[in-house]
C-alpha atoms as a PDB file:
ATOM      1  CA  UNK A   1       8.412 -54.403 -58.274  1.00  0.00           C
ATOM      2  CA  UNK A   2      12.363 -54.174 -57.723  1.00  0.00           C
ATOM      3  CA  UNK A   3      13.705 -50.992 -59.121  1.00  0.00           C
ATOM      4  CA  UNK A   4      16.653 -51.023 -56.951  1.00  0.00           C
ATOM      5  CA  UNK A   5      19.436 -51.341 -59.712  1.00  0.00           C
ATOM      6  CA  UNK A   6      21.941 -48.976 -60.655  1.00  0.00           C
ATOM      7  CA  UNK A   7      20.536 -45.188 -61.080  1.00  0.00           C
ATOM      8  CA  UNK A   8      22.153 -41.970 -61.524  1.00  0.00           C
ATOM      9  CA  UNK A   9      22.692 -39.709 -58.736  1.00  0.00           C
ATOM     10  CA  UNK A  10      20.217 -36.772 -58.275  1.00  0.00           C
ATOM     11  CA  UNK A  11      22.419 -34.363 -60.255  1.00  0.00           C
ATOM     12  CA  UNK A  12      23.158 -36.954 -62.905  1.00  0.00           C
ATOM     13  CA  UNK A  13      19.503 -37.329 -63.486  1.00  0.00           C
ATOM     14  CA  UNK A  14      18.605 -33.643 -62.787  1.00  0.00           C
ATOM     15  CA  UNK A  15      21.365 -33.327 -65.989  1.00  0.00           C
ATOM     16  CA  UNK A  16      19.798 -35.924 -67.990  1.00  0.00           C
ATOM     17  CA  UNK A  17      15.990 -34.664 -67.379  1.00  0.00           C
ATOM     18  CA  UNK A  18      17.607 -31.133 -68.901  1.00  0.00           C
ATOM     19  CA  UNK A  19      18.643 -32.400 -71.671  1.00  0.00           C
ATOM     20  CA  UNK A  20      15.831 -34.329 -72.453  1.00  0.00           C
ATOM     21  CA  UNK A  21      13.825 -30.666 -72.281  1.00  0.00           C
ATOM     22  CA  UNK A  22      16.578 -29.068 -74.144  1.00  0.00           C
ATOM     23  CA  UNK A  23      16.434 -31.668 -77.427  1.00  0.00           C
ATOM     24  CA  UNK A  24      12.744 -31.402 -77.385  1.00  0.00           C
ATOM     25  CA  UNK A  25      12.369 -28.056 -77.536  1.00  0.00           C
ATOM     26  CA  UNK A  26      14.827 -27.669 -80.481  1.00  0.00           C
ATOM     27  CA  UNK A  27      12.892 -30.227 -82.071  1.00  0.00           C
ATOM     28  CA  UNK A  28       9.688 -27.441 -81.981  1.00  0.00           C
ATOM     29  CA  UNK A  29       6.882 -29.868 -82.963  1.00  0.00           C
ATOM     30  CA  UNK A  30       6.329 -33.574 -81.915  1.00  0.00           C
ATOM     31  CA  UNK A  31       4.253 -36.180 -82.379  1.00  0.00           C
ATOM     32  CA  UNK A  32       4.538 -39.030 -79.615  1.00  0.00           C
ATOM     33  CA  UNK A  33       3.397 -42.490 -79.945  1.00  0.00           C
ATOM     34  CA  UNK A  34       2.168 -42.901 -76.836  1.00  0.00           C
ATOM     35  CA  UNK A  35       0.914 -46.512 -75.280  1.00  0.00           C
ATOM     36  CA  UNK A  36       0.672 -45.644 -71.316  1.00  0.00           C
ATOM     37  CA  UNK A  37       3.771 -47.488 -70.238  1.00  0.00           C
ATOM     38  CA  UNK A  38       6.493 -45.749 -68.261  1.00  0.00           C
ATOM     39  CA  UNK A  39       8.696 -45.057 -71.350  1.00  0.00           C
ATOM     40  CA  UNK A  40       6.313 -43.232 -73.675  1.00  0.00           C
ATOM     41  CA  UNK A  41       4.378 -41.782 -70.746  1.00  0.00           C
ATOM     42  CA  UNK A  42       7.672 -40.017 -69.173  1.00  0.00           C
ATOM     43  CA  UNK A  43       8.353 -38.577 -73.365  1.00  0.00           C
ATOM     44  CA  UNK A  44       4.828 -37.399 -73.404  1.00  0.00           C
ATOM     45  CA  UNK A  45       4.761 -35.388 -70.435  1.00  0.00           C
ATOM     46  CA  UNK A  46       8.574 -33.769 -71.040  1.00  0.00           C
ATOM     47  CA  UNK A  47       7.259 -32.966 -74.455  1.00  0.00           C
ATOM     48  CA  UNK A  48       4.064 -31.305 -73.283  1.00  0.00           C
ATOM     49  CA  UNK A  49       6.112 -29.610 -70.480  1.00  0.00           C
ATOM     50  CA  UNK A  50       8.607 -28.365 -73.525  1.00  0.00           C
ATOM     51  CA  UNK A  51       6.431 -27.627 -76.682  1.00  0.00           C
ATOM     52  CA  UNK A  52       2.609 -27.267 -75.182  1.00  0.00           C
ATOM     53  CA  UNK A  53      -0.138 -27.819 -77.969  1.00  0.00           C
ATOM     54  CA  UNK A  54       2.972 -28.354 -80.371  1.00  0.00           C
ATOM     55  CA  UNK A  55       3.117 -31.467 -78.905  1.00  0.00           C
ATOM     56  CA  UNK A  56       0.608 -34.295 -80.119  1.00  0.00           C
ATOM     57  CA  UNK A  57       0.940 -37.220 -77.482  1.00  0.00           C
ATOM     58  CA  UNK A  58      -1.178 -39.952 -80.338  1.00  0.00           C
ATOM     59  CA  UNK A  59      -2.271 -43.666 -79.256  1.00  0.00           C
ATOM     60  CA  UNK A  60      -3.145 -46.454 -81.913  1.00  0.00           C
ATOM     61  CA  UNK A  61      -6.639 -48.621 -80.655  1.00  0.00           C
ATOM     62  CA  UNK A  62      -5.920 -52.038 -81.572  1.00  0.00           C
ATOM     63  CA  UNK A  63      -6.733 -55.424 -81.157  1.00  0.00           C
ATOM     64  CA  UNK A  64      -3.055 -56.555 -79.762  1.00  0.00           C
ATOM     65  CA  UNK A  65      -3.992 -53.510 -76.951  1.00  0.00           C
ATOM     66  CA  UNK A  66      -5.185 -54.899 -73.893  1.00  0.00           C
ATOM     67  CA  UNK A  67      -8.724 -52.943 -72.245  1.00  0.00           C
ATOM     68  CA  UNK A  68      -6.765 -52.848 -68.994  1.00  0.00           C
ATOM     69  CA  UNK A  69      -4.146 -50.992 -70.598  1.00  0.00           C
ATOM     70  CA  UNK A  70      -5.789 -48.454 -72.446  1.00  0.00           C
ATOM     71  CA  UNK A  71      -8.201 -47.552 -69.853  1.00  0.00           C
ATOM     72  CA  UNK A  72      -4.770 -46.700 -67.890  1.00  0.00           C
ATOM     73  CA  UNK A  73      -3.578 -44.891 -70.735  1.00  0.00           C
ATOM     74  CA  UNK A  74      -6.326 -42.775 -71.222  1.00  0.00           C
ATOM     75  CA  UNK A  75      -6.791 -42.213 -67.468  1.00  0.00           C
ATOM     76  CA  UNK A  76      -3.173 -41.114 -67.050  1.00  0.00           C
ATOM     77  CA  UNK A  77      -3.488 -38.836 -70.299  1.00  0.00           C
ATOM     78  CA  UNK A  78      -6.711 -37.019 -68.472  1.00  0.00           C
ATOM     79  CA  UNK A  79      -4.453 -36.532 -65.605  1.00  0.00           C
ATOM     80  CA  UNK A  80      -1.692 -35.118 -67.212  1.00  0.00           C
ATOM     81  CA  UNK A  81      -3.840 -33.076 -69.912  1.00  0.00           C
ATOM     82  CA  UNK A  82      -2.354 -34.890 -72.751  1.00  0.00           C
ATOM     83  CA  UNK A  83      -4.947 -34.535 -75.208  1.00  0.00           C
ATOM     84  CA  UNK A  84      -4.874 -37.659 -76.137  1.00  0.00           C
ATOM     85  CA  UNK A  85      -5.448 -38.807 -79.649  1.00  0.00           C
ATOM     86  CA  UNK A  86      -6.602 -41.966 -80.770  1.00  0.00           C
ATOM     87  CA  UNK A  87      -6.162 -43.431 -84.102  1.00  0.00           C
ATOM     88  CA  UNK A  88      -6.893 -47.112 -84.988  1.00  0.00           C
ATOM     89  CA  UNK A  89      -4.358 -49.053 -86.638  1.00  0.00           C
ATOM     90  CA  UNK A  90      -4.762 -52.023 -88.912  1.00  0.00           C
ATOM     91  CA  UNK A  91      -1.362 -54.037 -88.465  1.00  0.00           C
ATOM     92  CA  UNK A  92      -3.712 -56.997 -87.152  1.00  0.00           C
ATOM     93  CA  UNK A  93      -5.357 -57.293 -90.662  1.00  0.00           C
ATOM     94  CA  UNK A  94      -1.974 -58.163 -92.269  1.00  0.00           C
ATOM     95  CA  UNK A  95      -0.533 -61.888 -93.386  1.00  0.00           C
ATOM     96  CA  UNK A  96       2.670 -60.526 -92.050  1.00  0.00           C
ATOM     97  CA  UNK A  97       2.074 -60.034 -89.274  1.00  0.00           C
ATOM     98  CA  UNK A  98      -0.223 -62.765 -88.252  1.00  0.00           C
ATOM     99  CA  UNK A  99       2.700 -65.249 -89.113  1.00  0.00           C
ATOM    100  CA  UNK A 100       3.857 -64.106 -85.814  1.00  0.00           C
ATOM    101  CA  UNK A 101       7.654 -64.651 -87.045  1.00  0.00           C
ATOM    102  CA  UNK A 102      10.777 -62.877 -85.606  1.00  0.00           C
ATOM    103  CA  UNK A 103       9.649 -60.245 -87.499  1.00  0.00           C
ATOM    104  CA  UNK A 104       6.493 -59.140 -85.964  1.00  0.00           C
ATOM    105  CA  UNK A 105       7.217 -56.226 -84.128  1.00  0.00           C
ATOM    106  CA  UNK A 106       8.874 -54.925 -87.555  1.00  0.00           C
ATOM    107  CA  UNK A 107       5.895 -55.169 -89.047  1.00  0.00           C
ATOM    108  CA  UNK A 108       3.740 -53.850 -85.998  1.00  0.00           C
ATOM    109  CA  UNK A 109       5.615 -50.538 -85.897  1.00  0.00           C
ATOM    110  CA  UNK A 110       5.842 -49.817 -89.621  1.00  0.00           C
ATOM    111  CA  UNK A 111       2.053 -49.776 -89.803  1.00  0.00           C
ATOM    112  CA  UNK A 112       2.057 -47.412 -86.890  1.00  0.00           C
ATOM    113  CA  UNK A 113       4.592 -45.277 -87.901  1.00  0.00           C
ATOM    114  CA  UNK A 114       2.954 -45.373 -91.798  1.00  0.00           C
ATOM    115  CA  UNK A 115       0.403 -43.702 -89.655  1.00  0.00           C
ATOM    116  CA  UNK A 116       1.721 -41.206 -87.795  1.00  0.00           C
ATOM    117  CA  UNK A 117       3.718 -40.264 -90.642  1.00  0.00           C
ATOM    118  CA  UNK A 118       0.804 -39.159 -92.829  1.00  0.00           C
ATOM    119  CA  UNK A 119      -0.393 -37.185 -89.454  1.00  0.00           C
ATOM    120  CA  UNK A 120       2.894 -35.632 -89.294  1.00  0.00           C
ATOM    121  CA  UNK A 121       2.142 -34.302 -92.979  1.00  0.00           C
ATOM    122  CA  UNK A 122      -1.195 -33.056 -92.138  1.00  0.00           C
ATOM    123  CA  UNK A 123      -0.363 -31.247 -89.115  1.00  0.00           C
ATOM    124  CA  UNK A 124       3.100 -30.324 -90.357  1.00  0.00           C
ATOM    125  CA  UNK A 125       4.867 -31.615 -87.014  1.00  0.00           C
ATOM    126  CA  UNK A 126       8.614 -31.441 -87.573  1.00  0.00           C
ATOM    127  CA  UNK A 127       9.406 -35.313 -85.957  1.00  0.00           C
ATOM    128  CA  UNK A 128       7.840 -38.667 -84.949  1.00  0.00           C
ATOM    129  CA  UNK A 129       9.430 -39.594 -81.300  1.00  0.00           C
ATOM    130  CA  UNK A 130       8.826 -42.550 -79.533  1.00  0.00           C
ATOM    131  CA  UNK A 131      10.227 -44.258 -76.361  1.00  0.00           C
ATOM    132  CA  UNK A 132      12.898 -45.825 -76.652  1.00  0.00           C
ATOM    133  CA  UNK A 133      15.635 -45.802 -74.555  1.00  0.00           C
ATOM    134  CA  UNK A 134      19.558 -46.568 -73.731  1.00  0.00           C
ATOM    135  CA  UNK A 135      18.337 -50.357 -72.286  1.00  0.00           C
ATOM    136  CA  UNK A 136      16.699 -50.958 -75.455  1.00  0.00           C
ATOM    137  CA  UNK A 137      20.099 -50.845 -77.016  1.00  0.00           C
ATOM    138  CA  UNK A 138      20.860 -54.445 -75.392  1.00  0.00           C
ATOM    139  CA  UNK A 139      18.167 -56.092 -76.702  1.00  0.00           C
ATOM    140  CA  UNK A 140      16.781 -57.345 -80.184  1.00  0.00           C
ATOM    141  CA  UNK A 141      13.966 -55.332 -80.805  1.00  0.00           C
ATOM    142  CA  UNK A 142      12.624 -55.319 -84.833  1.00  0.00           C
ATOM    143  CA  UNK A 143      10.443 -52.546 -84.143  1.00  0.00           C
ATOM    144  CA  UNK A 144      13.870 -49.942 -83.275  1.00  0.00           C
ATOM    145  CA  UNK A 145      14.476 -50.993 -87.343  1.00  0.00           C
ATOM    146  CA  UNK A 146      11.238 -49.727 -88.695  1.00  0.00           C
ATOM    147  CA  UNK A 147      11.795 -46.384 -86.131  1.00  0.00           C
ATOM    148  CA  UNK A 148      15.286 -45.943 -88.164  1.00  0.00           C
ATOM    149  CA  UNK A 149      13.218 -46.557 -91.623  1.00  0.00           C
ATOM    150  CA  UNK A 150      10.732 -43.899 -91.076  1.00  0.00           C
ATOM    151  CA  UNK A 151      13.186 -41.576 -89.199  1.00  0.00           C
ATOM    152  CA  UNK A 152      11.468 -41.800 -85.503  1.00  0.00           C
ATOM    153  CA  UNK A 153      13.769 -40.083 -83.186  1.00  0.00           C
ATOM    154  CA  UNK A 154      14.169 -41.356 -79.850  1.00  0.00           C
ATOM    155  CA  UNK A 155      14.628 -38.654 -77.344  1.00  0.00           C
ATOM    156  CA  UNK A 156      15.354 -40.396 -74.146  1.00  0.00           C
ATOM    157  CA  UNK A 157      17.689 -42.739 -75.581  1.00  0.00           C
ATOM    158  CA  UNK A 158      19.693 -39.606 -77.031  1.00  0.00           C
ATOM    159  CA  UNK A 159      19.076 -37.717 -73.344  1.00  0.00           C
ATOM    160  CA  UNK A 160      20.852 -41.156 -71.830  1.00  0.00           C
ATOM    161  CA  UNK A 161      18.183 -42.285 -69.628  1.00  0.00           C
ATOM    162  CA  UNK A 162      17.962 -45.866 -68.607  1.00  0.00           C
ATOM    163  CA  UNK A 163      14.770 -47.945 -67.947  1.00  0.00           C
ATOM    164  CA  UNK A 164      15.092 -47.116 -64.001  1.00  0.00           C
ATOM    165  CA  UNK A 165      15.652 -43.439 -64.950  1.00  0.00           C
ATOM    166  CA  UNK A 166      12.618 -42.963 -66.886  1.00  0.00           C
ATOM    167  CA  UNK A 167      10.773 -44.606 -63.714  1.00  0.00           C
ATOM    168  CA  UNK A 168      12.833 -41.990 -61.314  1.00  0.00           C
ATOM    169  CA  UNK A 169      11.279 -39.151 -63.317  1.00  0.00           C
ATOM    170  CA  UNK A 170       7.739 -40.519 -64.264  1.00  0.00           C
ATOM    171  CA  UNK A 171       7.645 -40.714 -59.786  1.00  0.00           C
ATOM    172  CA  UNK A 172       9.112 -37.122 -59.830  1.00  0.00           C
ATOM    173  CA  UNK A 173       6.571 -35.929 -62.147  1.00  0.00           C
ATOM    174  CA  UNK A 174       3.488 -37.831 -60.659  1.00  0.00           C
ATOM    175  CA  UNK A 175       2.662 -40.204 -63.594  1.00  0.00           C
ATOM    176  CA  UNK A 176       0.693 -43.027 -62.241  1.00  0.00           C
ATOM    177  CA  UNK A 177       2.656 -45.211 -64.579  1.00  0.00           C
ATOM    178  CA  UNK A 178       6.113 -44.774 -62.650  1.00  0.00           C
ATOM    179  CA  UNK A 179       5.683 -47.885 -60.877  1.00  0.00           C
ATOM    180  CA  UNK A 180       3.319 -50.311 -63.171  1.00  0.00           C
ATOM    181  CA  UNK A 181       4.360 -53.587 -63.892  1.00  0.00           C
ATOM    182  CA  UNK A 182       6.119 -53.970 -67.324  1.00  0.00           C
ATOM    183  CA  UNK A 183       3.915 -54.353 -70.292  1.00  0.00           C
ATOM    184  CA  UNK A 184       4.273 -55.973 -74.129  1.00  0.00           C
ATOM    185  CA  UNK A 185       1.552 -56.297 -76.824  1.00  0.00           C
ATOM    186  CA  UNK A 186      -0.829 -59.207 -76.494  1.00  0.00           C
ATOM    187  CA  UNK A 187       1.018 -60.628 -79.417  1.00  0.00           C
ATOM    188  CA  UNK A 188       3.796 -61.272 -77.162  1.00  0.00           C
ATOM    189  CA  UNK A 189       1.769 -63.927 -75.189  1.00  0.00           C
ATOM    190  CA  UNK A 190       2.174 -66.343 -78.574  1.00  0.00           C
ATOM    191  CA  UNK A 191       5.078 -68.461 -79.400  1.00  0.00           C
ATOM    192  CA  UNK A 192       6.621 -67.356 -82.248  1.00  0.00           C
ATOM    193  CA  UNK A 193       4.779 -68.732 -85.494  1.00  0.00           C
ATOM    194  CA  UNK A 194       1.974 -69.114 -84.093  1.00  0.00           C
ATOM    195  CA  UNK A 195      -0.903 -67.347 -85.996  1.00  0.00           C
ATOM    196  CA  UNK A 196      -2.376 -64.415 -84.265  1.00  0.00           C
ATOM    197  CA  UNK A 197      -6.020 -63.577 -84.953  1.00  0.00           C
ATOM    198  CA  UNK A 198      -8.369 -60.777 -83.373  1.00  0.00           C
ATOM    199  CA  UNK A 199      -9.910 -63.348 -81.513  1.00  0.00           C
ATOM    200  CA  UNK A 200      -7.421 -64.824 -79.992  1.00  0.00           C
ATOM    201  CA  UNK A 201      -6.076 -61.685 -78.782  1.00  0.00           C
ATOM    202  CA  UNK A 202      -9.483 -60.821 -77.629  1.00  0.00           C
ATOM    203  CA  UNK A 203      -9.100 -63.933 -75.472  1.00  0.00           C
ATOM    204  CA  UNK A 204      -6.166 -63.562 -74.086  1.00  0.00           C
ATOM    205  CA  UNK A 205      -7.232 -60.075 -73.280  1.00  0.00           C
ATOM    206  CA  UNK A 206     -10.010 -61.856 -71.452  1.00  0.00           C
ATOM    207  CA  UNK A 207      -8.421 -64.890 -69.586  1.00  0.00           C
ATOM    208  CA  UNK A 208      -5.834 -61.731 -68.079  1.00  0.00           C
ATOM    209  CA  UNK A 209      -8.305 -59.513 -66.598  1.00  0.00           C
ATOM    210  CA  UNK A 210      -9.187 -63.328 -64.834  1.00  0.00           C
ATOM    211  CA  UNK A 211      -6.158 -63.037 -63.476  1.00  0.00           C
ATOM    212  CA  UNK A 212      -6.087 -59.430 -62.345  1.00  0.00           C
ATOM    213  CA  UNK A 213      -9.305 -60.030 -60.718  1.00  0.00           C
ATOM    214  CA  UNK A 214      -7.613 -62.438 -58.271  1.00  0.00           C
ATOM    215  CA  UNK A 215      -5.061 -59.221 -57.562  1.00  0.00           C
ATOM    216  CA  UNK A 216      -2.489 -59.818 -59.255  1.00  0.00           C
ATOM    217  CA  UNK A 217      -0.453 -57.140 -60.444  1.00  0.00           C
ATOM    218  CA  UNK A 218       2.042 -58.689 -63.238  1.00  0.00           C
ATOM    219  CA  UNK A 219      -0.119 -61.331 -65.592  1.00  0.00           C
ATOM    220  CA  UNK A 220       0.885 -63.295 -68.911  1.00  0.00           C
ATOM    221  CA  UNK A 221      -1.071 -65.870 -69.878  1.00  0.00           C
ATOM    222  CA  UNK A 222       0.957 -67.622 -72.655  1.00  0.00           C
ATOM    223  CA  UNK A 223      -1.203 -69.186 -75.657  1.00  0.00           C
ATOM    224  CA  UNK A 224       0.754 -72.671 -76.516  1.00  0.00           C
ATOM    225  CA  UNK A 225      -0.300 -74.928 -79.366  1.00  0.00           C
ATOM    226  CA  UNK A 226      -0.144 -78.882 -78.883  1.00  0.00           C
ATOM    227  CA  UNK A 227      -0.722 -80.411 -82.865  1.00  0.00           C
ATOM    228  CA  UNK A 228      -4.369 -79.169 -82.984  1.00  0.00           C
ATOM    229  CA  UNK A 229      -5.567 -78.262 -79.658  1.00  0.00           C
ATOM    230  CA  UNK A 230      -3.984 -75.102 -77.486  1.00  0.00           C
ATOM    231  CA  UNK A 231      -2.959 -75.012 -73.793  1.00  0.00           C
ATOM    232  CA  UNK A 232      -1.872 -71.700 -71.378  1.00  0.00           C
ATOM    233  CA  UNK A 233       0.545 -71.307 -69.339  1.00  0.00           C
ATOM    234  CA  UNK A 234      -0.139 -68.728 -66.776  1.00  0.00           C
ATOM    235  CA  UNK A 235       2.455 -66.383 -65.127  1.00  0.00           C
ATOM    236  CA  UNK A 236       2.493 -63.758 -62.095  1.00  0.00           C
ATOM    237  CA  UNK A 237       4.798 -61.909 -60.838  1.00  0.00           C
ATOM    238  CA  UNK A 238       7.030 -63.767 -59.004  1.00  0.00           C
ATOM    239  CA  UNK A 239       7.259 -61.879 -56.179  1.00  0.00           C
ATOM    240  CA  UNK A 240       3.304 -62.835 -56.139  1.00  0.00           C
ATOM    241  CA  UNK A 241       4.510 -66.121 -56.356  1.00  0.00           C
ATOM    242  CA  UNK A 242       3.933 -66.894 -52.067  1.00  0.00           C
ATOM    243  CA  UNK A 243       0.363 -66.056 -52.496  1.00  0.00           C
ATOM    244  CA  UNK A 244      -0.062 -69.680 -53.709  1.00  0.00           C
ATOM    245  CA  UNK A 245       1.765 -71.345 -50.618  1.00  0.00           C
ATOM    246  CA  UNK A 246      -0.098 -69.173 -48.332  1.00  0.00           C
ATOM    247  CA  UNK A 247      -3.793 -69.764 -49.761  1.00  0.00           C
ATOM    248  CA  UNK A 248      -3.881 -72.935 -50.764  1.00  0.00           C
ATOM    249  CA  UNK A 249      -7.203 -72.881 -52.436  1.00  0.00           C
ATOM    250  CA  UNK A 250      -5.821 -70.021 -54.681  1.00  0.00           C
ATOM    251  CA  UNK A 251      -4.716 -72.222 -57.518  1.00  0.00           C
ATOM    252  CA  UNK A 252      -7.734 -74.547 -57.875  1.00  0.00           C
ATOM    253  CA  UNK A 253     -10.137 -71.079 -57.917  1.00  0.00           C
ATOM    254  CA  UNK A 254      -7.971 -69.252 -60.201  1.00  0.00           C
ATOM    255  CA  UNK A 255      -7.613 -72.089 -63.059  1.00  0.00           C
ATOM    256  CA  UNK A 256     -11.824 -72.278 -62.494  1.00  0.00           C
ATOM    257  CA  UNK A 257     -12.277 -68.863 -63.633  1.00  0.00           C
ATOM    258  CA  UNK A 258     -10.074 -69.118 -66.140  1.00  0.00           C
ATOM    259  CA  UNK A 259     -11.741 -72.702 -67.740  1.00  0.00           C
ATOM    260  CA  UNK A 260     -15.235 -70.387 -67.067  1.00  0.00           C
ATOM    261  CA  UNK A 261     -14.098 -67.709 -69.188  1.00  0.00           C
ATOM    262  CA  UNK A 262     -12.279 -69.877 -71.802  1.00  0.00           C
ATOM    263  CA  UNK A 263     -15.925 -71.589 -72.191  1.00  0.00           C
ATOM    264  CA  UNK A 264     -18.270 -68.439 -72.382  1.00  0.00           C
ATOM    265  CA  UNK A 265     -15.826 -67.156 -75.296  1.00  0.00           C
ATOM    266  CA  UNK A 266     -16.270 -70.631 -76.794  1.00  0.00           C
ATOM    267  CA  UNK A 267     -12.520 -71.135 -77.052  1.00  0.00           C
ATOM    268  CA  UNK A 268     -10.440 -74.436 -77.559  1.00  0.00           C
ATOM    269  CA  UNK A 269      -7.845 -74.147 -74.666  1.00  0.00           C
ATOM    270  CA  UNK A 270      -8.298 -77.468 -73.326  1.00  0.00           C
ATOM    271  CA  UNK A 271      -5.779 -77.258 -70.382  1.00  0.00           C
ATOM    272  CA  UNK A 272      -4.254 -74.439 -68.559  1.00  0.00           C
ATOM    273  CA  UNK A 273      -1.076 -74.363 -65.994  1.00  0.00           C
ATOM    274  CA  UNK A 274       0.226 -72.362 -63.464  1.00  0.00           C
ATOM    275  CA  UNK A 275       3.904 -71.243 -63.924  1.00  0.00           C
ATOM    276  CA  UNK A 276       6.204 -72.226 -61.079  1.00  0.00           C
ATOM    277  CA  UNK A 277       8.650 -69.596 -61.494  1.00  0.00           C
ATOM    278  CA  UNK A 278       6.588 -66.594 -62.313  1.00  0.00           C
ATOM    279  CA  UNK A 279       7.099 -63.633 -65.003  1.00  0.00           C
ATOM    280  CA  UNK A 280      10.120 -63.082 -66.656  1.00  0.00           C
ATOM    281  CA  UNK A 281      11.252 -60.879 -69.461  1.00  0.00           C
ATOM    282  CA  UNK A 282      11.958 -63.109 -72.650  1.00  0.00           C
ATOM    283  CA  UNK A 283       9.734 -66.451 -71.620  1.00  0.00           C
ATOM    284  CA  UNK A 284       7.764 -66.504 -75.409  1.00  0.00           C
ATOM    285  CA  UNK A 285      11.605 -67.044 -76.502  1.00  0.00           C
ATOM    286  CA  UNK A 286      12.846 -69.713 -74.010  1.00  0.00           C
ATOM    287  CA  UNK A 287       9.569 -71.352 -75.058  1.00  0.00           C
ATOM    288  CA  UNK A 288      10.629 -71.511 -78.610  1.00  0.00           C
ATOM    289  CA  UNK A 289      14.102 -72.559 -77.684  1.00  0.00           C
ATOM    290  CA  UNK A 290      12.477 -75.569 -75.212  1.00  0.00           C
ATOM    291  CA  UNK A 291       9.925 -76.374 -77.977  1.00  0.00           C
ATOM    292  CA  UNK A 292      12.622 -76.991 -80.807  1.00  0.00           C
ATOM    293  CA  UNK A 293      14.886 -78.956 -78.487  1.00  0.00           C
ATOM    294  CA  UNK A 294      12.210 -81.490 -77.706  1.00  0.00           C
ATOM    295  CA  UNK A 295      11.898 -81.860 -81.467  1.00  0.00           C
ATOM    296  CA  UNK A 296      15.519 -82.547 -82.044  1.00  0.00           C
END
């Protein structure tokens, strides 16, 4: 991965990372929605580092959570003596959110944070923090409106820390997580509207861990609807991209396994594709933009 762009100097972060500390100690009890990516992982450990058992580092088990991902999470948590909970959220079970609109992440984090607020009763924690931070700012993200709603406080984005930041402390601090690949929901892998089931998240679960299998380290495999039949796109990293030129029988194996697995899960994708260019941040939306224009 290419973390090479702008970053504080050592002091700058060293200033940062104490502040971060600082705000979470004030804040005396936390709980932290927690999913295993760099963000959340980085707020766990400074929160364990500043409050101890006052700090409640919580995960939500659902359907839109990849295996692969939660197996990290929890391995990283036993590692870093989290003591992780696990509490299993139903946001897959509403209409709302299966309509996949521009409003699913809205919905997503409202039934998490629904959640975690009735924990924070029980246990009498004093906040809800999750990971959010100054990059996010940039970017339309629903589910920052449902952290406003239910007062979630956001304690790297108020330390100043920046995407790369985060990373430069999660190395610092020895959390496997500092240099993973960057990770979204399974939702994310449909265009927007269309309808998200358990199963078809199960499968999409499935047809990745294909992928991985081959070694690759950044996977999306896109579910795209054609009238009444579905297609996938399939993206790497596209750094990963050369492995294709340089094994030419990669392509033809990899789309095999992938038809395999679509078949044993009894699944309709009747075609899937290889994407030229690779991963990158915000393809479900270019999709929707190419899909309307070819309507027009």
């Amino acid at each position: 991965m290419d973390h090479k762009e702008s970053l504080a100097s050592p002091q700058e972060l060293a200033e940062k990372e104490q502040l971060l500390i600082g705000k979470l100690r004030r804040l005396e009890s936390v709980i932290v929605a927690y999913s295993g990516g760099v963000d959340s992982s980085v707020l766990a450990h400074y929160a364990k580092l500043a409050l101890g058992s006052r700090a409640h580092i919580v995960i939500a088990l659902s359907p839109s959570l990849a295996q692969a991902e939660l197996e990290a999470a929890r391995q990283q948590a036993k590692q870093a003596n989290f003591d992780l909970i696990e509490i299993n959220t139903d946001e897959v079970d509403s209409e709302d959110y299966r309509a996949n609109d521009s409003m699913r992440c809205f919905f997503c984090k409202s039934t998490l944070f629904e959640y975690l607020a009735a924990m924070q009763k029980q246990l009498s924690v004093c906040a809800i923090t999750y990971g959010a931070n100054v990059d996010d700012l940039s970017d339309y993200r629903p589910g920052h409106q449902a952290a406003k709603q239910f007062g979630v406080l956001a304690p790297l984005m108020d330390a100043g820390l920046s995407k790369n930041e985060i990373r430069a402390l999660a190395r610092q601090q020895g959390l496997p997580s500092w240099d993973r690949p960057q990770a979204a929901c399974l939702s994310s892998r449909f265009v927007e509207n269309t309808y998200i089931t358990p199963s078809r998240l199960s499968l999409i679960d499935k047809l990745e861990q294909v992928v991985r299998d081959f070694a690759f380290r950044q996977v999306r495999v896109r579910y795209l609807t054609d009238a009444d039949s579905a297609r996938a796109s399939v993206e790497v990293g596209s750094d990963e991209l050369s492995r294709f030129a340089a094994e030419p029988e990669l392509a033809g194996k990899l789309i095999a396994a992938l038809n395999a697995a679509n078949e044993r899960a009894g699944a309709g994708i009747r075609q899937f594709e290889i994407d030229p260019e690779g991963y990158s941040q915000g393809k479900a939306a270019a999709l929707v933009s190419s899909k309307n224009l070819s309507r027009s």
